[in-house]
C-alpha atoms as a PDB file:
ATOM      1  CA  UNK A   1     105.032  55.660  82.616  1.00  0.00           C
ATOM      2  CA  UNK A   2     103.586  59.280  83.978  1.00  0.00           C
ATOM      3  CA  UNK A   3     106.930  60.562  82.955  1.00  0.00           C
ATOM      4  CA  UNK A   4     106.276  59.766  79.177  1.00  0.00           C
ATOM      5  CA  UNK A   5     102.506  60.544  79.079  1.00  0.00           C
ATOM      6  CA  UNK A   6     103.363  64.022  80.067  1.00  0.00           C
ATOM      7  CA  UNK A   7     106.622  64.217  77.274  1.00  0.00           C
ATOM      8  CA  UNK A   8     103.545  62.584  74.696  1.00  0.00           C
ATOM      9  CA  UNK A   9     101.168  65.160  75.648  1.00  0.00           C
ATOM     10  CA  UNK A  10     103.482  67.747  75.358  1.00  0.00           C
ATOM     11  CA  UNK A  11     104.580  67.013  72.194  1.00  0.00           C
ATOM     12  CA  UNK A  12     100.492  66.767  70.940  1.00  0.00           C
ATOM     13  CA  UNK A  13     100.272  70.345  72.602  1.00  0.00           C
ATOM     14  CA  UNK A  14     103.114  71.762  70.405  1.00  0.00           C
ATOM     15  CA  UNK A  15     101.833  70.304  67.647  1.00  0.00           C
ATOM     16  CA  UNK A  16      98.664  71.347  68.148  1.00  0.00           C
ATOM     17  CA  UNK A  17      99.915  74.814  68.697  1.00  0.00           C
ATOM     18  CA  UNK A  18     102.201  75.323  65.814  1.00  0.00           C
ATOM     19  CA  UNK A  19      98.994  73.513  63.457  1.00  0.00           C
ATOM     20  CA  UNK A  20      96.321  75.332  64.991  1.00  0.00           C
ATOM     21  CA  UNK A  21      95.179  79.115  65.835  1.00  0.00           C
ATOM     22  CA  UNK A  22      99.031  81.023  66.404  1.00  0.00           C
ATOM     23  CA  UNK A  23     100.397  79.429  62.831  1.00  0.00           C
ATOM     24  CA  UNK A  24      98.233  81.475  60.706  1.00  0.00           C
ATOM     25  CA  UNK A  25     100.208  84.353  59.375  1.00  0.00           C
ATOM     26  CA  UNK A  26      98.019  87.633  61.215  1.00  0.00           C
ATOM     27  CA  UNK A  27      97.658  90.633  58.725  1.00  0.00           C
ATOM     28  CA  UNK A  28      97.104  93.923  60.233  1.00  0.00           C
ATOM     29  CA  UNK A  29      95.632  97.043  58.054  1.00  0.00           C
ATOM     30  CA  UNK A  30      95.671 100.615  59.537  1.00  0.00           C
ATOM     31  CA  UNK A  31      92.847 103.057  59.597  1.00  0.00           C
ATOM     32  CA  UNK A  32      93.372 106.431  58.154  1.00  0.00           C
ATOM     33  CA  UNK A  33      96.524 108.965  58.058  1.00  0.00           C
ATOM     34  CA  UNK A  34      95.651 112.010  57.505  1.00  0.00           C
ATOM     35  CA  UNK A  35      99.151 113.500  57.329  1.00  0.00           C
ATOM     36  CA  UNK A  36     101.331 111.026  56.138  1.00  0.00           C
ATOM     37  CA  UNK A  37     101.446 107.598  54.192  1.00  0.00           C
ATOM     38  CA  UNK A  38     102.502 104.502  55.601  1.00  0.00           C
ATOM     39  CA  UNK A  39     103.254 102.742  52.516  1.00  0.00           C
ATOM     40  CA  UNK A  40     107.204 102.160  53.779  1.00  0.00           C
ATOM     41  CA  UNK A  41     105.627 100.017  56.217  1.00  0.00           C
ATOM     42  CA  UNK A  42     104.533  97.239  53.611  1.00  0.00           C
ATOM     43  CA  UNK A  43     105.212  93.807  54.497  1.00  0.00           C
ATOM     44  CA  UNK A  44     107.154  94.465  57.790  1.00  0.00           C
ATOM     45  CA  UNK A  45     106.586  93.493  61.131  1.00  0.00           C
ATOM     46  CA  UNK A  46     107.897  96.926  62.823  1.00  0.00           C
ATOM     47  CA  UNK A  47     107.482 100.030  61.789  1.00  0.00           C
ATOM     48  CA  UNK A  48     106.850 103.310  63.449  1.00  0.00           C
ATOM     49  CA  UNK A  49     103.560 104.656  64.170  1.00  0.00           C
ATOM     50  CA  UNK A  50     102.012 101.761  62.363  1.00  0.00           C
ATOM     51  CA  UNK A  51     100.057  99.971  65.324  1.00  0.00           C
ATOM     52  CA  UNK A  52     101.499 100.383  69.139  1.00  0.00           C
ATOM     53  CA  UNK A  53     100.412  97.503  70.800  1.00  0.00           C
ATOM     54  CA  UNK A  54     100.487  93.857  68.840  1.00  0.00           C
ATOM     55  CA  UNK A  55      99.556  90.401  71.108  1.00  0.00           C
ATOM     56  CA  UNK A  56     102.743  88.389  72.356  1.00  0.00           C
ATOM     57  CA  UNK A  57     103.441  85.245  69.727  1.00  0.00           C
ATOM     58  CA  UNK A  58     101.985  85.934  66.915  1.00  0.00           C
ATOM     59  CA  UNK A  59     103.615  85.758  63.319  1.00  0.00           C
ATOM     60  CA  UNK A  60     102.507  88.979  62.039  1.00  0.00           C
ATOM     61  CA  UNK A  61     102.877  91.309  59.032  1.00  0.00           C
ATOM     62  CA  UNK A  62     101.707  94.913  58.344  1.00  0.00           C
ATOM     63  CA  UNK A  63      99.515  96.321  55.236  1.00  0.00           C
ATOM     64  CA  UNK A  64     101.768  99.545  54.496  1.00  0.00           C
ATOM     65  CA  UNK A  65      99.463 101.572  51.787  1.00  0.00           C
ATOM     66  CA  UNK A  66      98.589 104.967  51.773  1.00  0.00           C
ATOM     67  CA  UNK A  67      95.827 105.824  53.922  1.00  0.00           C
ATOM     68  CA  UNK A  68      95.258 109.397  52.958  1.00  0.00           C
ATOM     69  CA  UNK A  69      93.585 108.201  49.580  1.00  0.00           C
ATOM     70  CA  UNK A  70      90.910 106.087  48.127  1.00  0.00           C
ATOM     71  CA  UNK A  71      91.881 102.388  49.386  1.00  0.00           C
ATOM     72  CA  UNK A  72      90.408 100.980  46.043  1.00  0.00           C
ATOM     73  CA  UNK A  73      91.891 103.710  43.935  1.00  0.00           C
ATOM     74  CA  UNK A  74      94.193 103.025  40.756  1.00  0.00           C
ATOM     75  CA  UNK A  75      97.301 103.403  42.132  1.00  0.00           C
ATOM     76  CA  UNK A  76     100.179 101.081  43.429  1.00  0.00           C
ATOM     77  CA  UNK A  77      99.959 101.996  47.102  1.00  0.00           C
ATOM     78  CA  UNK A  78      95.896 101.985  47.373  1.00  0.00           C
ATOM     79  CA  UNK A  79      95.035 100.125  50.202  1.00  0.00           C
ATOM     80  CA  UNK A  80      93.310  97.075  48.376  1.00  0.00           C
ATOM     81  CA  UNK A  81      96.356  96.849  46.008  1.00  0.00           C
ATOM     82  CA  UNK A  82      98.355  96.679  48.832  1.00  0.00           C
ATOM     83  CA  UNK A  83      96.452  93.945  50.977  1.00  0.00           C
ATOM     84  CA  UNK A  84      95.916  91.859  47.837  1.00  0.00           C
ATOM     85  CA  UNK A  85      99.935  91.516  47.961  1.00  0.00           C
ATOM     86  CA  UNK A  86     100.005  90.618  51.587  1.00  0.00           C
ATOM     87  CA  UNK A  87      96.937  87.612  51.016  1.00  0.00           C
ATOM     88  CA  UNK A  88      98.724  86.210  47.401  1.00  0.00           C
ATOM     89  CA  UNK A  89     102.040  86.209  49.702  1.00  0.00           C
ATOM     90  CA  UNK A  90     100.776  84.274  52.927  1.00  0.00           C
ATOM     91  CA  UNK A  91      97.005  83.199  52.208  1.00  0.00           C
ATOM     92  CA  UNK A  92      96.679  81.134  49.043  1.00  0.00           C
ATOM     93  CA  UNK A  93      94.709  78.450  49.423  1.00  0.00           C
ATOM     94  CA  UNK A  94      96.522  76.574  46.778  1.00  0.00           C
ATOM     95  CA  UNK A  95      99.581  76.764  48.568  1.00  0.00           C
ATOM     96  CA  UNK A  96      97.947  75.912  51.493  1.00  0.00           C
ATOM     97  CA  UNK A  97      97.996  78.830  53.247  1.00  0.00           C
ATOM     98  CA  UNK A  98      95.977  80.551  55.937  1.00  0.00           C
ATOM     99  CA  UNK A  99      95.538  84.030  57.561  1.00  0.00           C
ATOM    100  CA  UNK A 100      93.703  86.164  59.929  1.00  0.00           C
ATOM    101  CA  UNK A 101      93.106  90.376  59.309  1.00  0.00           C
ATOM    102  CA  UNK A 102      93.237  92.929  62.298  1.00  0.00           C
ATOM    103  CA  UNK A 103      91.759  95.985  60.423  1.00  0.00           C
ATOM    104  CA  UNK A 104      90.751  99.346  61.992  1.00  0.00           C
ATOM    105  CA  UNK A 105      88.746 101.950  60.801  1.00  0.00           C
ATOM    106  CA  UNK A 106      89.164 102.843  57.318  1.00  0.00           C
ATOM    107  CA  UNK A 107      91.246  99.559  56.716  1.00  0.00           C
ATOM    108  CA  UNK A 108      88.181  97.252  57.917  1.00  0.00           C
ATOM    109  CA  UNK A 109      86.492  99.014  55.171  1.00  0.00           C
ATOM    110  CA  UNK A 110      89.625  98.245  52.469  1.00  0.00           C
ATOM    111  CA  UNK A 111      89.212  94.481  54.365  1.00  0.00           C
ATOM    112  CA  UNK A 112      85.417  93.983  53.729  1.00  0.00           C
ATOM    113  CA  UNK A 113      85.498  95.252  50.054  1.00  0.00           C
ATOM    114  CA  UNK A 114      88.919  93.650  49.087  1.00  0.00           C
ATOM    115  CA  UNK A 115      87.289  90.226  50.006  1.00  0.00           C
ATOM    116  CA  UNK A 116      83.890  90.691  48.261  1.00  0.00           C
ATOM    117  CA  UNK A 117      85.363  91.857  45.280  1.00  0.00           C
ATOM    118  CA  UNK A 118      88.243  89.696  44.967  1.00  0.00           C
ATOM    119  CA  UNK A 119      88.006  86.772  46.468  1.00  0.00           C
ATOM    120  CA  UNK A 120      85.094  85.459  45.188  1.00  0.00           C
ATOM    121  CA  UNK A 121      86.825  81.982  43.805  1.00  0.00           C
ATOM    122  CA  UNK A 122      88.155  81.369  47.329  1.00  0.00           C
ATOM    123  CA  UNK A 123      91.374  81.388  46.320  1.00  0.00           C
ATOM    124  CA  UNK A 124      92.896  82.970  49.470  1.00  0.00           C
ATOM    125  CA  UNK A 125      91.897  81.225  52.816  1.00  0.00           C
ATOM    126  CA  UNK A 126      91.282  84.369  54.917  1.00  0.00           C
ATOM    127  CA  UNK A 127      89.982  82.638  58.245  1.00  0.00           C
ATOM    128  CA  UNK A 128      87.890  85.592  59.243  1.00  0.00           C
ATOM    129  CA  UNK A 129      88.554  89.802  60.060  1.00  0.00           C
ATOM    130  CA  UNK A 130      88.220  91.120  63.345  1.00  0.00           C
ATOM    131  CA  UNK A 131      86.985  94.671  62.579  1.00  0.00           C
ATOM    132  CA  UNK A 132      87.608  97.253  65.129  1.00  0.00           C
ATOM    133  CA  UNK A 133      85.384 100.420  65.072  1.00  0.00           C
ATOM    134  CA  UNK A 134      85.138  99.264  60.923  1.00  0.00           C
ATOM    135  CA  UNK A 135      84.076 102.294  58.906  1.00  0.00           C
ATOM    136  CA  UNK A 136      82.760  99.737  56.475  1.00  0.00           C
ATOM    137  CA  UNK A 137      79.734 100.977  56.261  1.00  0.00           C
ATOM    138  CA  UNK A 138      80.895 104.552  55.859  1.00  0.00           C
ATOM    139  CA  UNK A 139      80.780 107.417  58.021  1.00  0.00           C
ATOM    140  CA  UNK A 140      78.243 111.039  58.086  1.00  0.00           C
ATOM    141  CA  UNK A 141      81.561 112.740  59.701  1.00  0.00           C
ATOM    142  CA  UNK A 142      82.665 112.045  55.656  1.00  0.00           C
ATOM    143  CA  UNK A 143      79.511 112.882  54.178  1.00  0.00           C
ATOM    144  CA  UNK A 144      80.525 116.802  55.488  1.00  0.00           C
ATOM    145  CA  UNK A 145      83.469 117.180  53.227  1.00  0.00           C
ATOM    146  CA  UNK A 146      85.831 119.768  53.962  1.00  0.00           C
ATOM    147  CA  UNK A 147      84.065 120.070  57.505  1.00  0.00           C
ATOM    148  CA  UNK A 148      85.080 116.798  58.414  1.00  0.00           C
ATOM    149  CA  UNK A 149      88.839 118.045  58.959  1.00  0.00           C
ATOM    150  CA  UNK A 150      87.948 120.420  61.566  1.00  0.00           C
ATOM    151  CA  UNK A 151      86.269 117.575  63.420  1.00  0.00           C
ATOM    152  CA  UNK A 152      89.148 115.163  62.979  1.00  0.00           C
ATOM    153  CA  UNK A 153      91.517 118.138  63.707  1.00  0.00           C
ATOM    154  CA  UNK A 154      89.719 118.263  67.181  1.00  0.00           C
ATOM    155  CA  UNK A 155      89.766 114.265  67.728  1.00  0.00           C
ATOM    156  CA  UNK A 156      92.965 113.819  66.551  1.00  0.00           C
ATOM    157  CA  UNK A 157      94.393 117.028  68.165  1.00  0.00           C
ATOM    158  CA  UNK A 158      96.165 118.014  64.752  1.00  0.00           C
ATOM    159  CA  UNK A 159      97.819 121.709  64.934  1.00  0.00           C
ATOM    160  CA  UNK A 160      96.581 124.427  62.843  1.00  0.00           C
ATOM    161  CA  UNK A 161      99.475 124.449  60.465  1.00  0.00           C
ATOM    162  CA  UNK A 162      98.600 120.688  59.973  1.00  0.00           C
ATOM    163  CA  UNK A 163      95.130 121.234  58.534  1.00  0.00           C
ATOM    164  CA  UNK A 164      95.470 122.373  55.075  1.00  0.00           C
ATOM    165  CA  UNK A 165      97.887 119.750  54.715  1.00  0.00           C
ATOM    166  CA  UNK A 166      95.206 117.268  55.958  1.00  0.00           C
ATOM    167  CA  UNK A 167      92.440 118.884  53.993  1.00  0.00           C
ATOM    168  CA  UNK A 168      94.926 118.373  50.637  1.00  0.00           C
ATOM    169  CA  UNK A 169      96.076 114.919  51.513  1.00  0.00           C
ATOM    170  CA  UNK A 170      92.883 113.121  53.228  1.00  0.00           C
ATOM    171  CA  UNK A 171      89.792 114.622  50.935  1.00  0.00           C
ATOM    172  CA  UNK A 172      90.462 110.967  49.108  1.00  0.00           C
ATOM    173  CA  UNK A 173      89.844 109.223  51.970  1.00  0.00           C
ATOM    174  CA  UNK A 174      87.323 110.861  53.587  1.00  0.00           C
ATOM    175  CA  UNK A 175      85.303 110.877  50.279  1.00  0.00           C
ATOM    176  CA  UNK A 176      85.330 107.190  50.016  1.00  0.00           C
ATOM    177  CA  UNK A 177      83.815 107.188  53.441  1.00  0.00           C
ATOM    178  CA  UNK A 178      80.660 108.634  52.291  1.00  0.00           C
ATOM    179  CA  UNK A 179      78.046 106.520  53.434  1.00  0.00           C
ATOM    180  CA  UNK A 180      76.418 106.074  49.988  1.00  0.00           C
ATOM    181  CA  UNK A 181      79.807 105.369  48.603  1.00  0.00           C
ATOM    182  CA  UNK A 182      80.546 103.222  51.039  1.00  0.00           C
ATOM    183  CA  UNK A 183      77.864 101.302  50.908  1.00  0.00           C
ATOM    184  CA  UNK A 184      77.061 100.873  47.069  1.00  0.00           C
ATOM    185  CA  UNK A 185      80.942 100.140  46.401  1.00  0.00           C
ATOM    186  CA  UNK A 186      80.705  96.362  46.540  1.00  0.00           C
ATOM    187  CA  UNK A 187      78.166  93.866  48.060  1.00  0.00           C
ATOM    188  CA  UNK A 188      79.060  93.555  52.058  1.00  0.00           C
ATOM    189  CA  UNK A 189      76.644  90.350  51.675  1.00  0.00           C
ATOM    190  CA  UNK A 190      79.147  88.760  50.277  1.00  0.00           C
ATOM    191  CA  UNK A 191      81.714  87.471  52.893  1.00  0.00           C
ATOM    192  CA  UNK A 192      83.171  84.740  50.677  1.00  0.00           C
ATOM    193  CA  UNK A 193      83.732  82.319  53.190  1.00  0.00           C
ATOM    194  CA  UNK A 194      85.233  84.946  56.000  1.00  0.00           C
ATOM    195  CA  UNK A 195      83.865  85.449  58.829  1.00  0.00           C
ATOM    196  CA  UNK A 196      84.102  89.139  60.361  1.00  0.00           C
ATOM    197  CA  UNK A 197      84.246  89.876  64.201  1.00  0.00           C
ATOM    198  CA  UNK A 198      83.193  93.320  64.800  1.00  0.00           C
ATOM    199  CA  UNK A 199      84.263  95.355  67.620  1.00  0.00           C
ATOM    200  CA  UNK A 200      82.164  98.943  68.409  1.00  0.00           C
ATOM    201  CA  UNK A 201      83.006 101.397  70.282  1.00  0.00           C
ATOM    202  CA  UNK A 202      80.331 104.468  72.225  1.00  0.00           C
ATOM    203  CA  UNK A 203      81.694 107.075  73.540  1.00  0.00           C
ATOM    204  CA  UNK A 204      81.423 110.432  71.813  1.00  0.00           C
ATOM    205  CA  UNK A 205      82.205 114.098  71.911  1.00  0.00           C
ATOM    206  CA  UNK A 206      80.343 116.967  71.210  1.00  0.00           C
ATOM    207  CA  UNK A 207      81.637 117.988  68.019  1.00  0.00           C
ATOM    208  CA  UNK A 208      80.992 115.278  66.077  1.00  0.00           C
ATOM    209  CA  UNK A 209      77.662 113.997  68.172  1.00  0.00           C
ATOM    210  CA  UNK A 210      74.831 115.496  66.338  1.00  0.00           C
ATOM    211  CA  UNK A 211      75.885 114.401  62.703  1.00  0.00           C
ATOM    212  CA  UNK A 212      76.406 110.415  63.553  1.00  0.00           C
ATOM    213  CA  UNK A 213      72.866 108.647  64.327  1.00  0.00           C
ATOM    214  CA  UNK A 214      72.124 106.644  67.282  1.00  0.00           C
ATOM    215  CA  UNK A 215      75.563 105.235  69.297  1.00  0.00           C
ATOM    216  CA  UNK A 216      78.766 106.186  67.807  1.00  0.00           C
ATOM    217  CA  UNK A 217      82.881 106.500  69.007  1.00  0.00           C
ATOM    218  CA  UNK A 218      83.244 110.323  67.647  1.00  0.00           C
ATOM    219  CA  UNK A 219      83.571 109.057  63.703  1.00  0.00           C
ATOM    220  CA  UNK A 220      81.376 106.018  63.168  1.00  0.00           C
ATOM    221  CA  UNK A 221      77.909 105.422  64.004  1.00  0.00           C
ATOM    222  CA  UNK A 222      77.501 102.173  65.135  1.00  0.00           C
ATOM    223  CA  UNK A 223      75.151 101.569  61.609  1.00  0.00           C
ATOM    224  CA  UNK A 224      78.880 101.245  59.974  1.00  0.00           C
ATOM    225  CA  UNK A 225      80.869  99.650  63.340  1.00  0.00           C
ATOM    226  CA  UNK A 226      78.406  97.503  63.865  1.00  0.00           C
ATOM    227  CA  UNK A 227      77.652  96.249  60.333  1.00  0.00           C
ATOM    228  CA  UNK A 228      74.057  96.588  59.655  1.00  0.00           C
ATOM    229  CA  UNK A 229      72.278  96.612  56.399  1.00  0.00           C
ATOM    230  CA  UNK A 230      71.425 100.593  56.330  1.00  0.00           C
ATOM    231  CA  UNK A 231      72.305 103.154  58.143  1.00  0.00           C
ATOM    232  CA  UNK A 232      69.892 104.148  60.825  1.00  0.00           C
ATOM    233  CA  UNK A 233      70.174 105.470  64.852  1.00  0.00           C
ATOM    234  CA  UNK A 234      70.837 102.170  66.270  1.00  0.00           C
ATOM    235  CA  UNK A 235      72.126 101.401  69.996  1.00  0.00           C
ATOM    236  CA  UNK A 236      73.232  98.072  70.032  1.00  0.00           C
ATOM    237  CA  UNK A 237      74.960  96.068  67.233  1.00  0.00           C
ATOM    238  CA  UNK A 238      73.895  92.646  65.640  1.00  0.00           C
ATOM    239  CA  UNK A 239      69.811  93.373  65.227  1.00  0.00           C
ATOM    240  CA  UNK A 240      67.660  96.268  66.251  1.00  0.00           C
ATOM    241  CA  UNK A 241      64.274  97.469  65.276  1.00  0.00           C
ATOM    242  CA  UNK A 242      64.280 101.496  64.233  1.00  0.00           C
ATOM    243  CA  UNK A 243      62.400 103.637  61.856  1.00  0.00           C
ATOM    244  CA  UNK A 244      64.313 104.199  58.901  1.00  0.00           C
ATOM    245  CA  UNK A 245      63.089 107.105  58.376  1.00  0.00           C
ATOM    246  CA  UNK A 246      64.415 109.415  61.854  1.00  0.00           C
ATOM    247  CA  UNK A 247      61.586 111.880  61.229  1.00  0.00           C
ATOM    248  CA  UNK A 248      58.439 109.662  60.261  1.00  0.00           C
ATOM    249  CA  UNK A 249      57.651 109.416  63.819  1.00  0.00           C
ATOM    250  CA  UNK A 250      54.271 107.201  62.418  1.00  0.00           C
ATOM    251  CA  UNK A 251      56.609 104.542  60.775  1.00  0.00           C
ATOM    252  CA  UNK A 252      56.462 101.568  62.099  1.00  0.00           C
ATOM    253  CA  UNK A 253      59.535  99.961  63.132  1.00  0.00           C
ATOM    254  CA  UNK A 254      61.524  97.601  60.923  1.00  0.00           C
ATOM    255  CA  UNK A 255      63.662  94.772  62.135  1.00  0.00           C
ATOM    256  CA  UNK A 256      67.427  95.458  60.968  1.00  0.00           C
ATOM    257  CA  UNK A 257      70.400  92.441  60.855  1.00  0.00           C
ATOM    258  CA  UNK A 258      74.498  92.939  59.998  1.00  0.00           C
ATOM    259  CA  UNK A 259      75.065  92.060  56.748  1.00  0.00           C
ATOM    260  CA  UNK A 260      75.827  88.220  56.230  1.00  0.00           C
ATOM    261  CA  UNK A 261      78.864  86.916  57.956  1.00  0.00           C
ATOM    262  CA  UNK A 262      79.141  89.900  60.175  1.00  0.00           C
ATOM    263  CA  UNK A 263      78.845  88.829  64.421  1.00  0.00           C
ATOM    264  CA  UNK A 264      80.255  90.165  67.399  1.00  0.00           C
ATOM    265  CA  UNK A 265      83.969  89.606  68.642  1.00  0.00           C
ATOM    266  CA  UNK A 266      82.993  87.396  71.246  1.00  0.00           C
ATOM    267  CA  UNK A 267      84.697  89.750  73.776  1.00  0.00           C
ATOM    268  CA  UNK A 268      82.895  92.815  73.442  1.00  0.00           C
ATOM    269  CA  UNK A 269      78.817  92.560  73.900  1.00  0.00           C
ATOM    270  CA  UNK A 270      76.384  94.212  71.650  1.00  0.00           C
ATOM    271  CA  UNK A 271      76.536  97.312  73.760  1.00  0.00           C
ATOM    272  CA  UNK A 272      79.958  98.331  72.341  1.00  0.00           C
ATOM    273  CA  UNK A 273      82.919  99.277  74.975  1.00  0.00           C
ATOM    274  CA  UNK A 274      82.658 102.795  76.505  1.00  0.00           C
ATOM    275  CA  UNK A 275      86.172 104.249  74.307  1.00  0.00           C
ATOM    276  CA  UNK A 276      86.362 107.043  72.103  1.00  0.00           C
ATOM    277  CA  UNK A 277      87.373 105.318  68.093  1.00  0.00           C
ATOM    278  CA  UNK A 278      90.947 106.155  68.862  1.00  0.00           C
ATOM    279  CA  UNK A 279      91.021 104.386  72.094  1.00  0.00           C
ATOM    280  CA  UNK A 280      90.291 100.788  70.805  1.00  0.00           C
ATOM    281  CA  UNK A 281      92.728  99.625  68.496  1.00  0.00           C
ATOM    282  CA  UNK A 282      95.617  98.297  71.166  1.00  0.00           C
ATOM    283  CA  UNK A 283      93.620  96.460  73.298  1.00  0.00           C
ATOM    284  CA  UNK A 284      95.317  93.582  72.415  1.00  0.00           C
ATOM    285  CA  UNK A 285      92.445  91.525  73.938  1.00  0.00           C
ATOM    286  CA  UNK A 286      90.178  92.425  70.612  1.00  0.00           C
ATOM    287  CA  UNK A 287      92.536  91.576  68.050  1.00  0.00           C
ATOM    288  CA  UNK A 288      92.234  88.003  68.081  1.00  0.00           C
ATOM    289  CA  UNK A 289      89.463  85.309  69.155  1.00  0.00           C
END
């Protein structure tokens, strides 16, 4: 009798298992390339450079678009074009589908404003995003232009015969990043039925330190990581009071939330995790809840 209550709650734990949080097709989206596009890696599940470390068991795929440019541009490999293939593939609700999104960086941006924009009607069943240092909210490292390069030529140790290149290839990008581009691109209120796990990061470098307010992992202040309605010197994510205003020292200070939707991964606390923006995205541990 023991013998076949184990095999029956075996069998329940499979099934529960293959119905439950591993079956959803997981959809990763890269952050920014500054020297190369990794549009060749569309719709695989290996691919070189893409993303180093994925968890054990899941059935994953990769967004391969081109993340030196605009992700909502007009073109075939823009990073919204690109995830809109992967979610009418694997997350149509009408075909009773269901997915999860890993997105770093620039590609929890492309994540963020891909759903508000176009899924509105509900007609793909994204489960929610886990957003790793998420430059949805844009970054002031982008709002410097061409001086941005030298800063990401620094964090991302690029050679000097790479930076024209990079300057050429990535002004797209960067320039969507803009923080009042960013922001006024699509309404990050609306979540459409996703909900989006954010994951911050704190520890900065000199170079990039006294152009990103408040907390920030070397290219996004946690205004953008952390979600919040403006931007603003805040130190912990999900609600802070600040001035708005970093030089009306008589303001009174205002009560800031994430946009709607927007919480914490529930293994990171509101203080962030002490790594550089580079440093986060494979820690397996944040990718999935």
């Amino acid at each position: 009798m023991k013998t076949i209550k184990y095999l029956l709650g075996a069998l329940l734990l499979m099934q529960i298992f293959a119905g439950g949080v591993f079956a959803e097709k997981v959809i990763f989206v890269h952050g920014m390339s500054l020297i190369e596009s990794n549009e060749s890696c569309q719709d695989q599940t290996d691919c070189e450079n893409y993303w180093d470390q994925i968890p054990d068991g899941i059935d994953h795929v990769f967004v391969g678009y081109d993340g030196r440019r605009n992700p909502f541009a007009s073109a075939s490999t823009a990073g919204s074009v690109r995830l809109l293939e992967m979610l009418n593939k694997y997350c149509r609700t009408d075909q009773d589908q269901s997915c999860r999104i890993v997105a770093e960086s620039l590609g929890g941006f492309t994540t963020a404003g891909t759903i508000a924009m176009y899924n509105q009607t509900g007609l793909y069943n994204i489960l929610y995003s886990t957003q790793i240092v998420s430059a949805e909210g844009g970054s002031e490292i982008a709002n410097l232009g061409d001086t941005a390069i030298e800063i990401l030529k620094f964090v991302f140790a690029l050679g000097d015969n790479q930076v024209a290149a990079a300057i050429e290839q990535s002004r797209d990008a960067i320039d969507s990043l803009v923080t009042s581009s960013a922001r006024g691109l699509f309404d990050h209120n609306r979540n459409n039925g996703t909900a989006f796990y954010h994951v911050a990061a704190r520890k900065s470098i000199w170079i990039a330190e006294p152009f990103l307010p408040g907390e920030d992992d070397t290219l996004v202040a946690f205004h953008s990581a952390c979600a919040y309605r403006t931007t603003g010197a805040f130190n912990v994510c999900m609600g802070q009071k600040i001035r708005t205003c970093s030089w009306c020292f008589w303001q009174r200070k205002k009560w800031i939330s994430p946009w709607e939707g927007h919480q914490m991964h529930p293994e990171v606390s509101n203080d962030g995790v002490d790594l550089m923006h580079s440093g986060v995205h494979n820690i397996t541990a944040y990718h999935l809840l």
